[in-house]
PDB file of N, CA and C in Angstrom:
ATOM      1  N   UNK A   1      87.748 201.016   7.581  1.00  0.00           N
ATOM      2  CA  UNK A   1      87.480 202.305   8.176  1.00  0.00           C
ATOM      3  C   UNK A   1      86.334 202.127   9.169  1.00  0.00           C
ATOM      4  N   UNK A   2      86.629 202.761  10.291  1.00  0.00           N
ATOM      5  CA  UNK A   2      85.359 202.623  11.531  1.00  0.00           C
ATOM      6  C   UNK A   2      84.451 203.871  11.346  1.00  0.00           C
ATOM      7  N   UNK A   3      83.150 203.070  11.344  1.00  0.00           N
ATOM      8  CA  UNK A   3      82.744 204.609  11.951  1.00  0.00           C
ATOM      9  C   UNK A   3      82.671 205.123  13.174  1.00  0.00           C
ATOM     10  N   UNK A   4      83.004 205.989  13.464  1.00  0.00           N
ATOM     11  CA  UNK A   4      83.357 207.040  14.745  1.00  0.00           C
ATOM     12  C   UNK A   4      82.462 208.356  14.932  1.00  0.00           C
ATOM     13  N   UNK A   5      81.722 208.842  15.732  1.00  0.00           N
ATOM     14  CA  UNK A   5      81.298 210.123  15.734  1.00  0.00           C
ATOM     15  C   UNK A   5      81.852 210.836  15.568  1.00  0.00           C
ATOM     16  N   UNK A   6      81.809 212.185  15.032  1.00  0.00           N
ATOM     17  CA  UNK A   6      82.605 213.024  14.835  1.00  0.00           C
ATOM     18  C   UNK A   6      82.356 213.941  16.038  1.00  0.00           C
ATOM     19  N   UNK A   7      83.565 214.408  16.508  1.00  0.00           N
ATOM     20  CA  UNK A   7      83.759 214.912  17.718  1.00  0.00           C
ATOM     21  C   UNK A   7      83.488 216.836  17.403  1.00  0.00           C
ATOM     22  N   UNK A   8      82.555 217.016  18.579  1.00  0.00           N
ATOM     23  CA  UNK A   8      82.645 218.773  18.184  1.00  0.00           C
ATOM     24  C   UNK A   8      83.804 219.515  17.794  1.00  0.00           C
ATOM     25  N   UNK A   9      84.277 220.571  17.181  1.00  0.00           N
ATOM     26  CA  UNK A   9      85.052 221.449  17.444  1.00  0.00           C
ATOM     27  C   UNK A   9      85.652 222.087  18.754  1.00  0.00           C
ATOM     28  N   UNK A  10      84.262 221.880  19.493  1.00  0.00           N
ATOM     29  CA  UNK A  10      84.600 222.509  20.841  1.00  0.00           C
ATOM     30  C   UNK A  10      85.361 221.567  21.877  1.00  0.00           C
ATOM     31  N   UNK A  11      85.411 220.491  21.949  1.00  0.00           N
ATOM     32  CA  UNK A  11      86.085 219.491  22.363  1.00  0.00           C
ATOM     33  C   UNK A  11      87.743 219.894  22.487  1.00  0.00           C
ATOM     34  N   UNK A  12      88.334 220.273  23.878  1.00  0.00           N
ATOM     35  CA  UNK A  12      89.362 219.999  23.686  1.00  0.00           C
ATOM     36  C   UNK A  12      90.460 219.452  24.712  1.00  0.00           C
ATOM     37  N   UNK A  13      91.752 219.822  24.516  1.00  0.00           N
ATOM     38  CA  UNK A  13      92.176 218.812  25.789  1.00  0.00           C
ATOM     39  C   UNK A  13      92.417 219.903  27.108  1.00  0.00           C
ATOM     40  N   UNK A  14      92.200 219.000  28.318  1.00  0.00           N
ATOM     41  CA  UNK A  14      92.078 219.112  29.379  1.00  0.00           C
ATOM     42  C   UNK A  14      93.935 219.791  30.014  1.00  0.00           C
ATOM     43  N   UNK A  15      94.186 220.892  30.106  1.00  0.00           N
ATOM     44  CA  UNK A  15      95.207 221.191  31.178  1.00  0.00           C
ATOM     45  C   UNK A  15      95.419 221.460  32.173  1.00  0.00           C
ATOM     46  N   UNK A  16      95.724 221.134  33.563  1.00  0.00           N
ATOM     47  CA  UNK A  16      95.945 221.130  34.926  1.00  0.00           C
ATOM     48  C   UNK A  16      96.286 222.495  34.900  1.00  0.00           C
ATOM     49  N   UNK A  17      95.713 223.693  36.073  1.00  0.00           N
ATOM     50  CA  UNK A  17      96.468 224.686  36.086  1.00  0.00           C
ATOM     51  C   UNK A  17      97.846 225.232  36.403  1.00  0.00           C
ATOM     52  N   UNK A  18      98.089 224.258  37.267  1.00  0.00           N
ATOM     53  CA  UNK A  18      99.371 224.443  37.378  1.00  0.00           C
ATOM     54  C   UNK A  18     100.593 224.016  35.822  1.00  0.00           C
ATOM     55  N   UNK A  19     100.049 222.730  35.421  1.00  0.00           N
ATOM     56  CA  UNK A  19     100.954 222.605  34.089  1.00  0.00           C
ATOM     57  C   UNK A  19     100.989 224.069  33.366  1.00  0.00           C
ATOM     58  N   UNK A  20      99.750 224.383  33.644  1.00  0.00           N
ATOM     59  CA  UNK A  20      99.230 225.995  32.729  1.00  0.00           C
ATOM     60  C   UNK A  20     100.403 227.129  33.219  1.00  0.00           C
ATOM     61  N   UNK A  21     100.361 227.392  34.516  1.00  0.00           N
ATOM     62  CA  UNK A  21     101.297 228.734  35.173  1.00  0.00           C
ATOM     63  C   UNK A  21     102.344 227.688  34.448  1.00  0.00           C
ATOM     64  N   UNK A  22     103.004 226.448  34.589  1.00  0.00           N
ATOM     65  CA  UNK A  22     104.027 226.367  34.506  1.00  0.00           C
ATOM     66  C   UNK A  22     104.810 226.814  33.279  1.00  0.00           C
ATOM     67  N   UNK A  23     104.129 226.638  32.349  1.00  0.00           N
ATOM     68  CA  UNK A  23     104.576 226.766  30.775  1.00  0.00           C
ATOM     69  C   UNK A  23     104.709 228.184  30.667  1.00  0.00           C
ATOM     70  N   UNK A  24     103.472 229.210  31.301  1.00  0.00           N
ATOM     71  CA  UNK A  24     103.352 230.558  31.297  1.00  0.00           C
ATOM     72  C   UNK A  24     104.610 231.203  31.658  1.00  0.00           C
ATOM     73  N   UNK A  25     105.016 230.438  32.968  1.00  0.00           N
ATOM     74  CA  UNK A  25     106.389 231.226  33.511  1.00  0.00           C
ATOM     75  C   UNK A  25     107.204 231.035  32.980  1.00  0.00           C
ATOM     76  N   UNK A  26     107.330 229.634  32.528  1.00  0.00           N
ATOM     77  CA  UNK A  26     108.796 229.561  32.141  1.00  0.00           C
ATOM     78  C   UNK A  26     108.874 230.500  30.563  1.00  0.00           C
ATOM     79  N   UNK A  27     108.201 230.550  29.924  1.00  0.00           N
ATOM     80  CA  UNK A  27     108.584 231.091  29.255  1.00  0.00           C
ATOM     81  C   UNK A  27     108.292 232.862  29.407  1.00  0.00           C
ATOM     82  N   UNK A  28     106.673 233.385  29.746  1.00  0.00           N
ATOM     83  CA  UNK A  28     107.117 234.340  30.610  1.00  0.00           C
ATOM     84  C   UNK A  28     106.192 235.074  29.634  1.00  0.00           C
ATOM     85  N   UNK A  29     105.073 235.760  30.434  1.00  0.00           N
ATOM     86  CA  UNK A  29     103.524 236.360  29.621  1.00  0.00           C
ATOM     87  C   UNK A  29     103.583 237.830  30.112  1.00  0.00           C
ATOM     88  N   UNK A  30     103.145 238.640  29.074  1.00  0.00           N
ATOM     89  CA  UNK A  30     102.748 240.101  28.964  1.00  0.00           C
ATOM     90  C   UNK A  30     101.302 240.044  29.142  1.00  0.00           C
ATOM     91  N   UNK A  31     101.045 241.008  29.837  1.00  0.00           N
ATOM     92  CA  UNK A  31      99.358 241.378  30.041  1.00  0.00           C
ATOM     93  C   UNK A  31      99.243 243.047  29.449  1.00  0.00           C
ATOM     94  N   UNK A  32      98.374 243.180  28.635  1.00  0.00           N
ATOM     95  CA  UNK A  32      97.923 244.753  28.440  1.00  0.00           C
ATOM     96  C   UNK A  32      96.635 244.897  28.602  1.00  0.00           C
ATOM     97  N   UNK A  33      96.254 246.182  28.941  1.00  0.00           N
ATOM     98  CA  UNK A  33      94.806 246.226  28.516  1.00  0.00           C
ATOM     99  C   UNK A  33      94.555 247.803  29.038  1.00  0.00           C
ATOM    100  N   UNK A  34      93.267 247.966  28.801  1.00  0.00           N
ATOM    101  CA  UNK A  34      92.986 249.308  29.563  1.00  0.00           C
ATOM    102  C   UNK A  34      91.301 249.401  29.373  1.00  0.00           C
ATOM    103  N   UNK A  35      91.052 249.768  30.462  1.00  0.00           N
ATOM    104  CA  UNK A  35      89.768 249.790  30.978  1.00  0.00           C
ATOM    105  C   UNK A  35      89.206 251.449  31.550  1.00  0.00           C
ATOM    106  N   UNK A  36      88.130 251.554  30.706  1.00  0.00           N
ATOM    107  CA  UNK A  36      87.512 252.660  31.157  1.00  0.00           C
ATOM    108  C   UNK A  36      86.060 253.145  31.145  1.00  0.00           C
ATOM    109  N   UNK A  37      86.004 253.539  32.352  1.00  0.00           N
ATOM    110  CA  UNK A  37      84.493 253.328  32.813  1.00  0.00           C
ATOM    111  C   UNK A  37      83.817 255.135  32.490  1.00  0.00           C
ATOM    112  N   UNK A  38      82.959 255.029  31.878  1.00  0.00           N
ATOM    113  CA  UNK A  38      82.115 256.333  30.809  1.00  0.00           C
ATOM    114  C   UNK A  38      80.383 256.446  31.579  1.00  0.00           C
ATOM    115  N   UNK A  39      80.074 257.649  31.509  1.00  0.00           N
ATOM    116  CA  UNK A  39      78.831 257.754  31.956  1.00  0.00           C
ATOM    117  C   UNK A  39      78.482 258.948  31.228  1.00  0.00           C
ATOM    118  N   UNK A  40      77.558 259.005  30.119  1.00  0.00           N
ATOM    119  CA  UNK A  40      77.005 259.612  30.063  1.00  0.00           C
ATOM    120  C   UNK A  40      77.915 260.613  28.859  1.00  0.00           C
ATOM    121  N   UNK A  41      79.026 259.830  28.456  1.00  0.00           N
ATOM    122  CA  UNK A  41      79.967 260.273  27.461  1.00  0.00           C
ATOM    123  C   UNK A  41      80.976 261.415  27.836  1.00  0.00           C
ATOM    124  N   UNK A  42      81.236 261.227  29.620  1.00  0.00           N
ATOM    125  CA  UNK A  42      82.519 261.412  30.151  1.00  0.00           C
ATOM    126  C   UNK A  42      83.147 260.394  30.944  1.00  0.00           C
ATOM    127  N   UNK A  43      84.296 260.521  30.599  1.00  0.00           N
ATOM    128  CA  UNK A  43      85.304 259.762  30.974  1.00  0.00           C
ATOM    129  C   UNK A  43      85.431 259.475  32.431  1.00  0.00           C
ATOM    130  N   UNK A  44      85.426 258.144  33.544  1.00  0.00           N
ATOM    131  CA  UNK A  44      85.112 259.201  34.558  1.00  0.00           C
ATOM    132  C   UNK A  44      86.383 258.445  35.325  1.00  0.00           C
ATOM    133  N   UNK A  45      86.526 256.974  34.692  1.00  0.00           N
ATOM    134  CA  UNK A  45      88.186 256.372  35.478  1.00  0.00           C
ATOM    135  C   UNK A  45      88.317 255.558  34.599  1.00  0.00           C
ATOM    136  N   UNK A  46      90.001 256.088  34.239  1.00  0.00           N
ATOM    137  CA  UNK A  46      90.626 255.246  33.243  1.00  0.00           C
ATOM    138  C   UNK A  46      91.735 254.173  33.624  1.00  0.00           C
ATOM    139  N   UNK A  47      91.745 253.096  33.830  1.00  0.00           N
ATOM    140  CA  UNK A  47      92.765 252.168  33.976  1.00  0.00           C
ATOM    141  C   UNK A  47      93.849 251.170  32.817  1.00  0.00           C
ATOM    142  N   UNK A  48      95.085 251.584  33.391  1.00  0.00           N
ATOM    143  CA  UNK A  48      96.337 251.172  32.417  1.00  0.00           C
ATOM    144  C   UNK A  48      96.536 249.928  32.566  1.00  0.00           C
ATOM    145  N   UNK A  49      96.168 248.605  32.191  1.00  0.00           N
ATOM    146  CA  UNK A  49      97.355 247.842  32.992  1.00  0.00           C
ATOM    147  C   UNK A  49      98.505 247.002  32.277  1.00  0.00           C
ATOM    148  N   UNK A  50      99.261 247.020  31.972  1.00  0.00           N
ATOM    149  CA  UNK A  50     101.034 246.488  31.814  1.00  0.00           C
ATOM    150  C   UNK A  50     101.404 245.916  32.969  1.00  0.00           C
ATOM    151  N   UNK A  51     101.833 244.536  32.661  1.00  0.00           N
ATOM    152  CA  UNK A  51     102.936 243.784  33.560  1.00  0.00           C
ATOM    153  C   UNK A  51     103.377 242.429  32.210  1.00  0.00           C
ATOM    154  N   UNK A  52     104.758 242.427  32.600  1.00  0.00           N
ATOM    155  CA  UNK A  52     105.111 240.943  32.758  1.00  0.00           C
ATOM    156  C   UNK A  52     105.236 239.976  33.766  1.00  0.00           C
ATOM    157  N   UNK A  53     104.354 239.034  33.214  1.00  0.00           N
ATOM    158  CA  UNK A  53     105.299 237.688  34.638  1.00  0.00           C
ATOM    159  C   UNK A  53     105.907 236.809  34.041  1.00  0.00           C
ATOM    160  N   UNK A  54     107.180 236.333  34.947  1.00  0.00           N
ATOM    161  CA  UNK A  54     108.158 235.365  34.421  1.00  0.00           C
ATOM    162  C   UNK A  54     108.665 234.737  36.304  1.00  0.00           C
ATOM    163  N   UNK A  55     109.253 233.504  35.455  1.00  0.00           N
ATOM    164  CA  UNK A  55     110.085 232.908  36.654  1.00  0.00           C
ATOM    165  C   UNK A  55     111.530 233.938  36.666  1.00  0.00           C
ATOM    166  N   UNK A  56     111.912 233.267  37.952  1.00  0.00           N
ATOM    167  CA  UNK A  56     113.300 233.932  38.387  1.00  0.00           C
ATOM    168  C   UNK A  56     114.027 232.957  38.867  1.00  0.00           C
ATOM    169  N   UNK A  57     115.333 232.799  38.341  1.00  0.00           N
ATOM    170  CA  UNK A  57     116.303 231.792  38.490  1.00  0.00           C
ATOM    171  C   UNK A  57     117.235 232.621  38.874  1.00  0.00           C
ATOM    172  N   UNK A  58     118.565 231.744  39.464  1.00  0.00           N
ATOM    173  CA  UNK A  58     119.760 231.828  39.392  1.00  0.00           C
ATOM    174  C   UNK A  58     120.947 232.042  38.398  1.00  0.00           C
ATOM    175  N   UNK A  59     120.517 231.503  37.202  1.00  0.00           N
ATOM    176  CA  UNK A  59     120.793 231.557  35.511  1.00  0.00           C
ATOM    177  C   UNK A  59     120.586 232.624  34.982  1.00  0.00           C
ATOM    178  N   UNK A  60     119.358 233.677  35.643  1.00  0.00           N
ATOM    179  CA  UNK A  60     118.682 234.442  35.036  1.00  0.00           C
ATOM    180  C   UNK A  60     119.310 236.115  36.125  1.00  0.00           C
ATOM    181  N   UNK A  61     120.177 236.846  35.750  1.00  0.00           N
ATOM    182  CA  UNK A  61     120.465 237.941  36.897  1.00  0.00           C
ATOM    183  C   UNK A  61     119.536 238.548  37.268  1.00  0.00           C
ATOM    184  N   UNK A  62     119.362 239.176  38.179  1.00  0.00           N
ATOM    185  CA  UNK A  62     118.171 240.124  38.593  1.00  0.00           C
ATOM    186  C   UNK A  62     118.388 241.333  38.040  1.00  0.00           C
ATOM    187  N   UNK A  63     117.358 242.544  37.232  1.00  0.00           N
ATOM    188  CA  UNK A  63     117.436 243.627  36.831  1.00  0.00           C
ATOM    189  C   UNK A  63     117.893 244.507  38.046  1.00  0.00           C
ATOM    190  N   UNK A  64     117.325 244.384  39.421  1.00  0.00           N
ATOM    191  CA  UNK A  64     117.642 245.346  40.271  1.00  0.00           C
ATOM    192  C   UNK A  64     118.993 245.043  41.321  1.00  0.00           C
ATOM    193  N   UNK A  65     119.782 246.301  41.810  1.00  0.00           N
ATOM    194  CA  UNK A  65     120.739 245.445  43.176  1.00  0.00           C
ATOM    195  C   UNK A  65     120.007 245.376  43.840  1.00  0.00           C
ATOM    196  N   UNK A  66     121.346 244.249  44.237  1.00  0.00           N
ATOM    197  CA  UNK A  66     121.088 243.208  45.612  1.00  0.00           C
ATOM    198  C   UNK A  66     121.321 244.238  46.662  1.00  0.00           C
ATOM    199  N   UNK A  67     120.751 244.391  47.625  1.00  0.00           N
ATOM    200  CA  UNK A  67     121.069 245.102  48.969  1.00  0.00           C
ATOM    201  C   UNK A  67     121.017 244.106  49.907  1.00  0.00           C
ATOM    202  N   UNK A  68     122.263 244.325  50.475  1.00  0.00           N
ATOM    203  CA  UNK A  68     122.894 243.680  51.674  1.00  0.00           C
ATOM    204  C   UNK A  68     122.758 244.388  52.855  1.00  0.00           C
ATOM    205  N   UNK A  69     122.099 244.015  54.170  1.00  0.00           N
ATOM    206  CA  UNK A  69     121.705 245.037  55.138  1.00  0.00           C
ATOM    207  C   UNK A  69     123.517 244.976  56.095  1.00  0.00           C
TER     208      UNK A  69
END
């Protein structure tokens, strides 16, 4: 048996961002949240935000028609 330092917890592995979007899209990420900014214990702007992102293929139909000019 060697001895070895023991490596932090915080230590971890390194991903390229793009490898990152790539995995994200292909399989395809929800965002929620909501944000709201208070003064004084009124409400004064509230923000929604919802989206999905995903890739778009050929394999994959499009939800909306196609318009042909």
């Amino acid at each position: 048996m060697t001895d070895q330092p023991a490596r932090p917890m915080t230590d971890q592995r390194e991903i390229a961002l793009v490898d990152l979007l790539d995995r994200l899209l292909a399989g395809g990420v929800v965002l929620a949240g909501d944000i709201t900014l208070t003064i004084a214990d009124v409400d004064l702007v509230r923000v929604d935000l919802k989206a999905l992102i995903s890739s778009v293929g050929d394999a994959v139909p499009s939800p909306w028609k196609q318009v042909t000019p």
